[in-house]
PDB file of N, CA and C in Angstrom:
ATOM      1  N   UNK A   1       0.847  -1.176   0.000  1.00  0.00           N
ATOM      2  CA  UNK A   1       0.000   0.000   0.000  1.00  0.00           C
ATOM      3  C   UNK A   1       0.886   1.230   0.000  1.00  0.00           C
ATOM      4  N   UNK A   2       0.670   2.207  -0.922  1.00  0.00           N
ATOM      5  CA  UNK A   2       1.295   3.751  -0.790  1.00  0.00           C
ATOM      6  C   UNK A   2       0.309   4.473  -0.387  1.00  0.00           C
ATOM      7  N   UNK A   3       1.029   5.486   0.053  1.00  0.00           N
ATOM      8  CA  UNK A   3       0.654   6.337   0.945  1.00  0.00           C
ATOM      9  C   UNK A   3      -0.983   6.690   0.606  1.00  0.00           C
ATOM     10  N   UNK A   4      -1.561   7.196  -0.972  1.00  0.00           N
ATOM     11  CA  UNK A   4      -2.582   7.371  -1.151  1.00  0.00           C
ATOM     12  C   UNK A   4      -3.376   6.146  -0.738  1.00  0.00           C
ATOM     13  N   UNK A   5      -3.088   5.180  -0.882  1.00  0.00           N
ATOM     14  CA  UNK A   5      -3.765   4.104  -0.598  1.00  0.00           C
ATOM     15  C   UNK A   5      -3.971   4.031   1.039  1.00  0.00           C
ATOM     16  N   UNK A   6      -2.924   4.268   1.839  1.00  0.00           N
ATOM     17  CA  UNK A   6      -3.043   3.999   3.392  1.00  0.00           C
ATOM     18  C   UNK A   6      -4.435   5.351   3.947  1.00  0.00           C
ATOM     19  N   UNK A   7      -4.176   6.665   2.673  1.00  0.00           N
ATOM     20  CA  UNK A   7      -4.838   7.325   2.910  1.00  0.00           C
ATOM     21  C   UNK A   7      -6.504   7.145   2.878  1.00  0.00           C
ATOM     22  N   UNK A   8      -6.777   6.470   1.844  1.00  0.00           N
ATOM     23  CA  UNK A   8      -7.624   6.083   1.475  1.00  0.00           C
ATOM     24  C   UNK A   8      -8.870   5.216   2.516  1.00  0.00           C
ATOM     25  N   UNK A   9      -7.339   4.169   3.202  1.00  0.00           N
ATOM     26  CA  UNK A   9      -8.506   3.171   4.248  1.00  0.00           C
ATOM     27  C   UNK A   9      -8.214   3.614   5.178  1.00  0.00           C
ATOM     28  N   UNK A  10      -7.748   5.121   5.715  1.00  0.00           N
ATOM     29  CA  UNK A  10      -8.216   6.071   7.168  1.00  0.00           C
ATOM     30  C   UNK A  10      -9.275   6.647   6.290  1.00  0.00           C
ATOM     31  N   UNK A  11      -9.550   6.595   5.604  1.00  0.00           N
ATOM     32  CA  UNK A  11     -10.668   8.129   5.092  1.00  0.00           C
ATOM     33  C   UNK A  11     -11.825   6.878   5.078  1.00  0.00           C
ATOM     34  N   UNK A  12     -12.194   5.456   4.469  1.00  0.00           N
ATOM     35  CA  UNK A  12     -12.468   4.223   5.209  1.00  0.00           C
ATOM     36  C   UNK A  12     -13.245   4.238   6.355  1.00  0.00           C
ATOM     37  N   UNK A  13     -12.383   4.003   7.167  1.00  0.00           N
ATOM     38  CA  UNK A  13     -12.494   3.929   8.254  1.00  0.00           C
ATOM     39  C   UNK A  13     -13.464   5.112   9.237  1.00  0.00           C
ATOM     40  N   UNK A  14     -12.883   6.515   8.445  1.00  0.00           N
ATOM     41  CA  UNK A  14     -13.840   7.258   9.276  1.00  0.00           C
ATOM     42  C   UNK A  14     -14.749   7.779   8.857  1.00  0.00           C
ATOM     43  N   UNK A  15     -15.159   7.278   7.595  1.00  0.00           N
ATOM     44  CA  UNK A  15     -16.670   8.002   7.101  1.00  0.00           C
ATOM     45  C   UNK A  15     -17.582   6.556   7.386  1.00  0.00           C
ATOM     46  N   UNK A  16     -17.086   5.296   7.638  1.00  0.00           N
ATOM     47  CA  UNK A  16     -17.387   4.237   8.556  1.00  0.00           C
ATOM     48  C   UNK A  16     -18.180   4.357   9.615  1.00  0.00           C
ATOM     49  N   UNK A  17     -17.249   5.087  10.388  1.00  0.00           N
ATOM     50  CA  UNK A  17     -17.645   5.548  12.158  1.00  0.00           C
ATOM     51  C   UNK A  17     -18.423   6.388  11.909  1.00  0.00           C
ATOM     52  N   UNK A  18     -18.692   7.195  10.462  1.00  0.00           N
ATOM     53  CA  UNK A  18     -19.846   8.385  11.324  1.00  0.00           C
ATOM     54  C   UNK A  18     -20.833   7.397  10.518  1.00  0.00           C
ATOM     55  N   UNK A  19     -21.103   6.671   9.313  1.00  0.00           N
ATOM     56  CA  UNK A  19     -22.192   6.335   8.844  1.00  0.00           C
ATOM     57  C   UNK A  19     -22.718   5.033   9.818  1.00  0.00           C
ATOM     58  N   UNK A  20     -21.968   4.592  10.585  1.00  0.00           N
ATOM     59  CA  UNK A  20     -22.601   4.123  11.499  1.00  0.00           C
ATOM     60  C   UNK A  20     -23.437   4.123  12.520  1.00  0.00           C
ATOM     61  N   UNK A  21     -23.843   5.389  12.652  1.00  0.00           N
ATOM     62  CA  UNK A  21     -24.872   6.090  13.045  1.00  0.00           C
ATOM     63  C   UNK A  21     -26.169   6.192  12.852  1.00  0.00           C
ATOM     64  N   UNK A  22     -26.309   5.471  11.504  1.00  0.00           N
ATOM     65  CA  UNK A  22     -27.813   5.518  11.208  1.00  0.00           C
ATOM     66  C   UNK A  22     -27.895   4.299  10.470  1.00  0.00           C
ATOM     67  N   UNK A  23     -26.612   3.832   9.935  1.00  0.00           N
ATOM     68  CA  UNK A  23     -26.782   2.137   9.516  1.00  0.00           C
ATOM     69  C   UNK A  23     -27.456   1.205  10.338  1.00  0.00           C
ATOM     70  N   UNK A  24     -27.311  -0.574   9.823  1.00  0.00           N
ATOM     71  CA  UNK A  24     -27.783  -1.265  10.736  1.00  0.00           C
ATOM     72  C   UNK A  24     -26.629  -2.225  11.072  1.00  0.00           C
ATOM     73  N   UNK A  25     -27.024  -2.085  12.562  1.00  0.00           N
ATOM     74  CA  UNK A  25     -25.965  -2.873  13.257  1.00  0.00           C
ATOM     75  C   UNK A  25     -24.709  -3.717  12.411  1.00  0.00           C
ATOM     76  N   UNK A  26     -25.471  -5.229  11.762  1.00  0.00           N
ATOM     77  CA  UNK A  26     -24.727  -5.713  10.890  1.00  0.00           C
ATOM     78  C   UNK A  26     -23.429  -5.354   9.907  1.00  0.00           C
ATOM     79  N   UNK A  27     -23.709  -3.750   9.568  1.00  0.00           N
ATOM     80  CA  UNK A  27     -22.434  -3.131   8.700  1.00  0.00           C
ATOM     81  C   UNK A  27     -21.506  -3.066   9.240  1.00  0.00           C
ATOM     82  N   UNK A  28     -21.140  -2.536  11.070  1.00  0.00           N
ATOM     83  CA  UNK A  28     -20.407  -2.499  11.356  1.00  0.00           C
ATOM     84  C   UNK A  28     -18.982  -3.808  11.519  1.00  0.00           C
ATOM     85  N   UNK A  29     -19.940  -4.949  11.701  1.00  0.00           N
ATOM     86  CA  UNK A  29     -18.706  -6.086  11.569  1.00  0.00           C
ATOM     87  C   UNK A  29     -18.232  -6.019  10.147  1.00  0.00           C
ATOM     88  N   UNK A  30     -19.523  -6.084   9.341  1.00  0.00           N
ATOM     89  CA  UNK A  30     -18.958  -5.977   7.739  1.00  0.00           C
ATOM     90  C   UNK A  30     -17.458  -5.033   7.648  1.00  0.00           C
ATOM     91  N   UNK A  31     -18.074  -3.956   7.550  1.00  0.00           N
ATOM     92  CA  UNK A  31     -16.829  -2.688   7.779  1.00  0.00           C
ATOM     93  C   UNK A  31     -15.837  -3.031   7.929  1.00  0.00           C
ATOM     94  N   UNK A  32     -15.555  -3.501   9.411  1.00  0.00           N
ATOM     95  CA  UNK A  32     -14.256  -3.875  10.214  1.00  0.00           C
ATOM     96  C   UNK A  32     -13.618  -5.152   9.357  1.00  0.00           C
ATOM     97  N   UNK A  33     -14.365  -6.155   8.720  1.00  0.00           N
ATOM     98  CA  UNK A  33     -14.073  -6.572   8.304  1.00  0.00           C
ATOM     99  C   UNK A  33     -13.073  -6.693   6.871  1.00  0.00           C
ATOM    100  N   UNK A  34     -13.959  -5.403   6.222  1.00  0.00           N
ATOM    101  CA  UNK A  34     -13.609  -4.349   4.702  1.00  0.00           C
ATOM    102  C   UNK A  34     -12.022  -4.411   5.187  1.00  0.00           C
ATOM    103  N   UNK A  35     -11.486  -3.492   6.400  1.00  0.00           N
ATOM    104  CA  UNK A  35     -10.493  -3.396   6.964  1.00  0.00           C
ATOM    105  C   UNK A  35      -9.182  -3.826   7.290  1.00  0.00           C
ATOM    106  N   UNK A  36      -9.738  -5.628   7.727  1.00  0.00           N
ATOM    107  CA  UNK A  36      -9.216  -6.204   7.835  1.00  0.00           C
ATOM    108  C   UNK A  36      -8.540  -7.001   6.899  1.00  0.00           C
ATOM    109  N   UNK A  37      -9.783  -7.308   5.899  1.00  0.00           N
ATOM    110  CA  UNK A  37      -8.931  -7.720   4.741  1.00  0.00           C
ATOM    111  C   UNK A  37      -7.738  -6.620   3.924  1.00  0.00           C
ATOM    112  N   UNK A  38      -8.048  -5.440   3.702  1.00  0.00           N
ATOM    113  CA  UNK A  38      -6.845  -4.399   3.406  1.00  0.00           C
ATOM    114  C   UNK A  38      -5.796  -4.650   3.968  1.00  0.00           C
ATOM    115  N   UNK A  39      -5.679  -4.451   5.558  1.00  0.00           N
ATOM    116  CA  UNK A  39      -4.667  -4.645   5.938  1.00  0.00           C
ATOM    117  C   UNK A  39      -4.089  -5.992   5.997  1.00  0.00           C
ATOM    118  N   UNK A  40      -4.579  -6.990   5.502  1.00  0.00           N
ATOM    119  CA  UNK A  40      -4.033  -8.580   5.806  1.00  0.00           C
ATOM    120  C   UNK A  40      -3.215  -8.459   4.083  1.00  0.00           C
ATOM    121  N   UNK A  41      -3.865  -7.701   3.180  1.00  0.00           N
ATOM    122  CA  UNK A  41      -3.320  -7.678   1.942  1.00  0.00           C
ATOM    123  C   UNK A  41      -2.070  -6.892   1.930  1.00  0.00           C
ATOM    124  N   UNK A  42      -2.343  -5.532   2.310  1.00  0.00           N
ATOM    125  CA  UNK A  42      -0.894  -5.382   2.917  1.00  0.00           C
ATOM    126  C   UNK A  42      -0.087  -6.166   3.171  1.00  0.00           C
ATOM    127  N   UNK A  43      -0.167  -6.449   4.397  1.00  0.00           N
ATOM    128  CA  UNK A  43       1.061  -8.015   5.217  1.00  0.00           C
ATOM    129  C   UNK A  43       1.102  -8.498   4.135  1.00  0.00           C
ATOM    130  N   UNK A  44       0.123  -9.085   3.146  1.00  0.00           N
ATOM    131  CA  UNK A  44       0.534 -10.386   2.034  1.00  0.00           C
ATOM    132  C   UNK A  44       1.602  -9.718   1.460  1.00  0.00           C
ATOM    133  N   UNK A  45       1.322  -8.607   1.064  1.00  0.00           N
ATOM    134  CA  UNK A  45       2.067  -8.057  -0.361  1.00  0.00           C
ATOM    135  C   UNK A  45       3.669  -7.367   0.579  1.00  0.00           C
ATOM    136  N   UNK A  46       3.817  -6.960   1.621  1.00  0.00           N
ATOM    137  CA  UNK A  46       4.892  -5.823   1.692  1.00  0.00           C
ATOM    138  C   UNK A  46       5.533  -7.118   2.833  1.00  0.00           C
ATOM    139  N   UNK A  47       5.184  -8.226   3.412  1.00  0.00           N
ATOM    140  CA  UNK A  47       5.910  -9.391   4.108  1.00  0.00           C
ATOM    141  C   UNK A  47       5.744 -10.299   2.968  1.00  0.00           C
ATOM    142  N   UNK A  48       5.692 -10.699   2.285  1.00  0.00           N
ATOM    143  CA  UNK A  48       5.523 -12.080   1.509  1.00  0.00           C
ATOM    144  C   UNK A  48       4.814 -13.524   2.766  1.00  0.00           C
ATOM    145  N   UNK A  49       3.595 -12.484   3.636  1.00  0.00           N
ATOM    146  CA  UNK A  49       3.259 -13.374   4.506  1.00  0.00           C
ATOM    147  C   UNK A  49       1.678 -14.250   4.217  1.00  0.00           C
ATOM    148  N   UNK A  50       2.234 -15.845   4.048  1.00  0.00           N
ATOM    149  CA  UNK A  50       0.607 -16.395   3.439  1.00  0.00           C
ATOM    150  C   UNK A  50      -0.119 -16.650   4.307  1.00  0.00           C
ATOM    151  N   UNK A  51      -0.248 -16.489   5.663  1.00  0.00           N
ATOM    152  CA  UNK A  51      -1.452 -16.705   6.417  1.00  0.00           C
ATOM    153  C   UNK A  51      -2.169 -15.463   5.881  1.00  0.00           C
ATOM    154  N   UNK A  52      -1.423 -13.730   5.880  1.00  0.00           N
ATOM    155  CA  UNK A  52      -2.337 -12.925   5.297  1.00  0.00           C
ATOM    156  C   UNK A  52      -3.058 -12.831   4.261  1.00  0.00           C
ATOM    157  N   UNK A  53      -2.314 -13.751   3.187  1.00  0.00           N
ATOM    158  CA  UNK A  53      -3.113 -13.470   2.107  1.00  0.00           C
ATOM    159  C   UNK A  53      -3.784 -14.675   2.255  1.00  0.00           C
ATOM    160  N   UNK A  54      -4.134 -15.631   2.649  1.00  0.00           N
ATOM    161  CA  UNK A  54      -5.096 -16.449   2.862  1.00  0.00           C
ATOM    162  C   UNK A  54      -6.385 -15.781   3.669  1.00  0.00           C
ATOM    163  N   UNK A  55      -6.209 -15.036   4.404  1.00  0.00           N
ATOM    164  CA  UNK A  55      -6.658 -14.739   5.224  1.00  0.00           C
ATOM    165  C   UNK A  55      -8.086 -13.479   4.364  1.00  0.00           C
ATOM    166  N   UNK A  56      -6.945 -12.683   4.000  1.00  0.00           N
ATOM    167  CA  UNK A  56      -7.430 -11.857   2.913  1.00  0.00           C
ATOM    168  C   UNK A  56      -8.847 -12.452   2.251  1.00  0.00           C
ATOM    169  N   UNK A  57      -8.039 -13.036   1.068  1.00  0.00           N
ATOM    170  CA  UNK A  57      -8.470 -13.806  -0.129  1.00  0.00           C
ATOM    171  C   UNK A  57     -10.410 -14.819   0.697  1.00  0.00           C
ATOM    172  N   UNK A  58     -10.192 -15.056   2.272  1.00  0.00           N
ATOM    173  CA  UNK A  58     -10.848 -15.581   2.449  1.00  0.00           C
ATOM    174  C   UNK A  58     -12.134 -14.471   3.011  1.00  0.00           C
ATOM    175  N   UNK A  59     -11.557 -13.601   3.821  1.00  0.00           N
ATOM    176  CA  UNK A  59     -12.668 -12.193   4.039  1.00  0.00           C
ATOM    177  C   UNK A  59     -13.075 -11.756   2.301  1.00  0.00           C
ATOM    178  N   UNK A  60     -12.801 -11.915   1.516  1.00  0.00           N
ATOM    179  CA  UNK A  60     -13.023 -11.247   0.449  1.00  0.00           C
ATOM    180  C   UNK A  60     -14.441 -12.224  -0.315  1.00  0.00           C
ATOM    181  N   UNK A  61     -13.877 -13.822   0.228  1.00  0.00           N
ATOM    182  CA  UNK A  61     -15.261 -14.602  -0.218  1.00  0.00           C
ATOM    183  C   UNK A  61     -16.672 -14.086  -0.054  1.00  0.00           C
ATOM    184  N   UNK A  62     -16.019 -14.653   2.022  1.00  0.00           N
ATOM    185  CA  UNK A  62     -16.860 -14.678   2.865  1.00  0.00           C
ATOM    186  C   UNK A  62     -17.939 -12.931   2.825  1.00  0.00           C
ATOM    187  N   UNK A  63     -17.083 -12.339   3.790  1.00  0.00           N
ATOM    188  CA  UNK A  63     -18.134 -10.996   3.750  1.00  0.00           C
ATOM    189  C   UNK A  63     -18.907 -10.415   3.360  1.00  0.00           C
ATOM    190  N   UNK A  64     -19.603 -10.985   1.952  1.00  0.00           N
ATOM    191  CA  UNK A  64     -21.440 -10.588   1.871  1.00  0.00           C
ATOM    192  C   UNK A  64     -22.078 -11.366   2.290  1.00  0.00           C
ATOM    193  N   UNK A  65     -21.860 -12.953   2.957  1.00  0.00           N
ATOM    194  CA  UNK A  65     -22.965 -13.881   3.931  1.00  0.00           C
ATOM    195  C   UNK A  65     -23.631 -12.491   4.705  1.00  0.00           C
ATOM    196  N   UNK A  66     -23.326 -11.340   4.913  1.00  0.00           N
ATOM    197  CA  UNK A  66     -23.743 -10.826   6.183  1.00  0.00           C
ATOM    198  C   UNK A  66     -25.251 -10.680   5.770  1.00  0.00           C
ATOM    199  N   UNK A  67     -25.107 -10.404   4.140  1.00  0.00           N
ATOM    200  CA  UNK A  67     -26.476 -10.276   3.026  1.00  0.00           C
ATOM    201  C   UNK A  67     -27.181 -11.402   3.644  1.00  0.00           C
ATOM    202  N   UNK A  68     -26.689 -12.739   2.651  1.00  0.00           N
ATOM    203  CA  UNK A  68     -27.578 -13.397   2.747  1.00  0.00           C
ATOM    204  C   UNK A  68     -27.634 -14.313   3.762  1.00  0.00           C
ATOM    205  N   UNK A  69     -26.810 -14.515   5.029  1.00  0.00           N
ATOM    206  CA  UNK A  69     -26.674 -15.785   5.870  1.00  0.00           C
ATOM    207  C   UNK A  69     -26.088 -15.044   7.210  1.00  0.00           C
ATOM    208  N   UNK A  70     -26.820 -14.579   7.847  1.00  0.00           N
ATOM    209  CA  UNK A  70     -26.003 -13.728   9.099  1.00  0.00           C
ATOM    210  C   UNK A  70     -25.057 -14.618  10.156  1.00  0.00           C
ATOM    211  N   UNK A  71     -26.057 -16.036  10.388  1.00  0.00           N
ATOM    212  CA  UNK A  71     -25.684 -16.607  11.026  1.00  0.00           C
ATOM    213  C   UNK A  71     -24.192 -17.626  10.312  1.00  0.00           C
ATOM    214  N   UNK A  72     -23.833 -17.676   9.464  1.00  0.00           N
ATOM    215  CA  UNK A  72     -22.361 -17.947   8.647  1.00  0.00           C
ATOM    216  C   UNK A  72     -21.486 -17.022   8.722  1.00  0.00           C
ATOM    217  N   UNK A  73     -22.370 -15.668   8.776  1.00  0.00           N
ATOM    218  CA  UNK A  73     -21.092 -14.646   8.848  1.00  0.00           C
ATOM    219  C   UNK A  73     -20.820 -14.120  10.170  1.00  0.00           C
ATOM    220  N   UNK A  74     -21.778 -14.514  10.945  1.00  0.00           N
ATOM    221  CA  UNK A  74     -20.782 -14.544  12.438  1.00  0.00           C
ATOM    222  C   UNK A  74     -20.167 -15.823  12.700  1.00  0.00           C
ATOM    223  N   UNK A  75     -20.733 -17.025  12.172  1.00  0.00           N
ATOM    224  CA  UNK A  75     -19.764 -18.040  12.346  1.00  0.00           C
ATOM    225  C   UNK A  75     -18.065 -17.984  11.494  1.00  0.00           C
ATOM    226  N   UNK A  76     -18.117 -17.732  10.756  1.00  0.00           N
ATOM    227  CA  UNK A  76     -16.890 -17.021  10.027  1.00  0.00           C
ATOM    228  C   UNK A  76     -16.191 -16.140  10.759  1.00  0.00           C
ATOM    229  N   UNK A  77     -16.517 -15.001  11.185  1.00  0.00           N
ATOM    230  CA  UNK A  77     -15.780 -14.278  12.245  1.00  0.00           C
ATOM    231  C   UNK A  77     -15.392 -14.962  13.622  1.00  0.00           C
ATOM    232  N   UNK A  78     -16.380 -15.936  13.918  1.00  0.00           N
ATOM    233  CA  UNK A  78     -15.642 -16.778  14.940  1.00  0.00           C
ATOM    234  C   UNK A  78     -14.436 -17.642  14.183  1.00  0.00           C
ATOM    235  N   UNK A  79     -14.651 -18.234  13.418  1.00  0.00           N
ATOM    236  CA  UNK A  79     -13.485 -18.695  13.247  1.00  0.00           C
ATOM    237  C   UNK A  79     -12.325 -18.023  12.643  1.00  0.00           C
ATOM    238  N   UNK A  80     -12.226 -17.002  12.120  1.00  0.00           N
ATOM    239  CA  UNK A  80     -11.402 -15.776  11.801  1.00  0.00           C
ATOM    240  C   UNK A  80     -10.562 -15.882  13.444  1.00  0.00           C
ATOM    241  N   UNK A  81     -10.761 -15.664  14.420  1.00  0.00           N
ATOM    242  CA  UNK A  81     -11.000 -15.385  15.562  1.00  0.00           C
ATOM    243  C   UNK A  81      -9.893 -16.518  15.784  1.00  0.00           C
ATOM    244  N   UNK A  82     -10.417 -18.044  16.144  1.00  0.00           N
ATOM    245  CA  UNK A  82      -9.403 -18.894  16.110  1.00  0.00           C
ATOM    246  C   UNK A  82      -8.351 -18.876  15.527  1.00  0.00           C
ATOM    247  N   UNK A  83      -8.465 -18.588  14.053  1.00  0.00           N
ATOM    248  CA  UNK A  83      -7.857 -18.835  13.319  1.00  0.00           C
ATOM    249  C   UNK A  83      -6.434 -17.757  13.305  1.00  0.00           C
ATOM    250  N   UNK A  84      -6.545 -16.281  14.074  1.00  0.00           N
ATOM    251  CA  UNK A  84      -5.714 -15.366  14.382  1.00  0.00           C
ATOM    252  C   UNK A  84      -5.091 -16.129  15.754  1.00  0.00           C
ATOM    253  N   UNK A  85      -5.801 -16.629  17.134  1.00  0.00           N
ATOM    254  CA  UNK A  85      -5.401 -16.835  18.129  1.00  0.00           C
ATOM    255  C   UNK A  85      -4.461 -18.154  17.445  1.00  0.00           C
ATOM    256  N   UNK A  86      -5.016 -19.099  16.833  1.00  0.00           N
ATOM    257  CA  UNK A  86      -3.326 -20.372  16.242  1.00  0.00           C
ATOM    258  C   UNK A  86      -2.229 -19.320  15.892  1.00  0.00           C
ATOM    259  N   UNK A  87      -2.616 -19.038  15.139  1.00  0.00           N
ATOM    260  CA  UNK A  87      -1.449 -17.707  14.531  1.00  0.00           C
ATOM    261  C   UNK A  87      -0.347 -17.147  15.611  1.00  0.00           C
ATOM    262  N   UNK A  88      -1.022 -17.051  16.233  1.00  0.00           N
ATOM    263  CA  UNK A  88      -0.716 -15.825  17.663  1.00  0.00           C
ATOM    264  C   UNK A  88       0.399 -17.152  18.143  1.00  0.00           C
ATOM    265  N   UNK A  89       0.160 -17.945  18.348  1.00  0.00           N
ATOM    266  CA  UNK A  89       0.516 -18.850  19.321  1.00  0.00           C
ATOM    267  C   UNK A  89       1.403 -19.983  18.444  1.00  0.00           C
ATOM    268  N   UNK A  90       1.723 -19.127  17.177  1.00  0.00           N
ATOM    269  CA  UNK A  90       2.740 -20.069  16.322  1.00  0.00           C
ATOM    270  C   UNK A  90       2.069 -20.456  15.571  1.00  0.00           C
ATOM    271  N   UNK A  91       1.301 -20.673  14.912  1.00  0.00           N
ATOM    272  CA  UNK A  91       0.926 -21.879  14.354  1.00  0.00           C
ATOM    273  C   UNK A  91       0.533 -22.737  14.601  1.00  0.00           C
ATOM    274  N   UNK A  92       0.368 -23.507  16.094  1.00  0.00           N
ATOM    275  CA  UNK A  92      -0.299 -24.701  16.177  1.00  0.00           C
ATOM    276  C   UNK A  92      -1.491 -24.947  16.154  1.00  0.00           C
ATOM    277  N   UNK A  93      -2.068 -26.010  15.381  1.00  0.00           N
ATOM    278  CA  UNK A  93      -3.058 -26.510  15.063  1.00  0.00           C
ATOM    279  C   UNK A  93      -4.552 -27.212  15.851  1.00  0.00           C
TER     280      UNK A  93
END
Protein backbone atom coordinates (compact mmCIF):
# COMPACT_ATOMS: atom_id res chain seq x y z
CA UNK A 1 0.00 0.00 0.00
CA UNK A 2 1.29 3.75 -0.79
CA UNK A 3 0.65 6.34 0.95
CA UNK A 4 -2.58 7.37 -1.15
CA UNK A 5 -3.77 4.10 -0.60
CA UNK A 6 -3.04 4.00 3.39
CA UNK A 7 -4.84 7.32 2.91
CA UNK A 8 -7.62 6.08 1.48
CA UNK A 9 -8.51 3.17 4.25
CA UNK A 10 -8.22 6.07 7.17
CA UNK A 11 -10.67 8.13 5.09
CA UNK A 12 -12.47 4.22 5.21
CA UNK A 13 -12.49 3.93 8.25
CA UNK A 14 -13.84 7.26 9.28
CA UNK A 15 -16.67 8.00 7.10
CA UNK A 16 -17.39 4.24 8.56
CA UNK A 17 -17.64 5.55 12.16
CA UNK A 18 -19.85 8.39 11.32
CA UNK A 19 -22.19 6.33 8.84
CA UNK A 20 -22.60 4.12 11.50
CA UNK A 21 -24.87 6.09 13.05
CA UNK A 22 -27.81 5.52 11.21
CA UNK A 23 -26.78 2.14 9.52
CA UNK A 24 -27.78 -1.26 10.74
CA UNK A 25 -25.97 -2.87 13.26
CA UNK A 26 -24.73 -5.71 10.89
CA UNK A 27 -22.43 -3.13 8.70
CA UNK A 28 -20.41 -2.50 11.36
CA UNK A 29 -18.71 -6.09 11.57
CA UNK A 30 -18.96 -5.98 7.74
CA UNK A 31 -16.83 -2.69 7.78
CA UNK A 32 -14.26 -3.87 10.21
CA UNK A 33 -14.07 -6.57 8.30
CA UNK A 34 -13.61 -4.35 4.70
CA UNK A 35 -10.49 -3.40 6.96
CA UNK A 36 -9.22 -6.20 7.83
CA UNK A 37 -8.93 -7.72 4.74
CA UNK A 38 -6.85 -4.40 3.41
CA UNK A 39 -4.67 -4.64 5.94
CA UNK A 40 -4.03 -8.58 5.81
CA UNK A 41 -3.32 -7.68 1.94
CA UNK A 42 -0.89 -5.38 2.92
CA UNK A 43 1.06 -8.02 5.22
CA UNK A 44 0.53 -10.39 2.03
CA UNK A 45 2.07 -8.06 -0.36
CA UNK A 46 4.89 -5.82 1.69
CA UNK A 47 5.91 -9.39 4.11
CA UNK A 48 5.52 -12.08 1.51
CA UNK A 49 3.26 -13.37 4.51
CA UNK A 50 0.61 -16.39 3.44
CA UNK A 51 -1.45 -16.70 6.42
CA UNK A 52 -2.34 -12.92 5.30
CA UNK A 53 -3.11 -13.47 2.11
CA UNK A 54 -5.10 -16.45 2.86
CA UNK A 55 -6.66 -14.74 5.22
CA UNK A 56 -7.43 -11.86 2.91
CA UNK A 57 -8.47 -13.81 -0.13
CA UNK A 58 -10.85 -15.58 2.45
CA UNK A 59 -12.67 -12.19 4.04
CA UNK A 60 -13.02 -11.25 0.45
CA UNK A 61 -15.26 -14.60 -0.22
CA UNK A 62 -16.86 -14.68 2.86
CA UNK A 63 -18.13 -11.00 3.75
CA UNK A 64 -21.44 -10.59 1.87
CA UNK A 65 -22.96 -13.88 3.93
CA UNK A 66 -23.74 -10.83 6.18
CA UNK A 67 -26.48 -10.28 3.03
CA UNK A 68 -27.58 -13.40 2.75
CA UNK A 69 -26.67 -15.78 5.87
CA UNK A 70 -26.00 -13.73 9.10
CA UNK A 71 -25.68 -16.61 11.03
CA UNK A 72 -22.36 -17.95 8.65
CA UNK A 73 -21.09 -14.65 8.85
CA UNK A 74 -20.78 -14.54 12.44
CA UNK A 75 -19.76 -18.04 12.35
CA UNK A 76 -16.89 -17.02 10.03
CA UNK A 77 -15.78 -14.28 12.24
CA UNK A 78 -15.64 -16.78 14.94
CA UNK A 79 -13.48 -18.69 13.25
CA UNK A 80 -11.40 -15.78 11.80
CA UNK A 81 -11.00 -15.39 15.56
CA UNK A 82 -9.40 -18.89 16.11
CA UNK A 83 -7.86 -18.84 13.32
CA UNK A 84 -5.71 -15.37 14.38
CA UNK A 85 -5.40 -16.83 18.13
CA UNK A 86 -3.33 -20.37 16.24
CA UNK A 87 -1.45 -17.71 14.53
CA UNK A 88 -0.72 -15.82 17.66
CA UNK A 89 0.52 -18.85 19.32
CA UNK A 90 2.74 -20.07 16.32
CA UNK A 91 0.93 -21.88 14.35
CA UNK A 92 -0.30 -24.70 16.18
CA UNK A 93 -3.06 -26.51 15.06
Amino acid sequence: MNKDELFNLCMYILVSAEGLRDEPKDYGPLRLLEVLSRLAELMATKYNDPFSKEVAEEVHRKQDLVMTNKEAFYQFIEQLVVKFTREAKGGEK
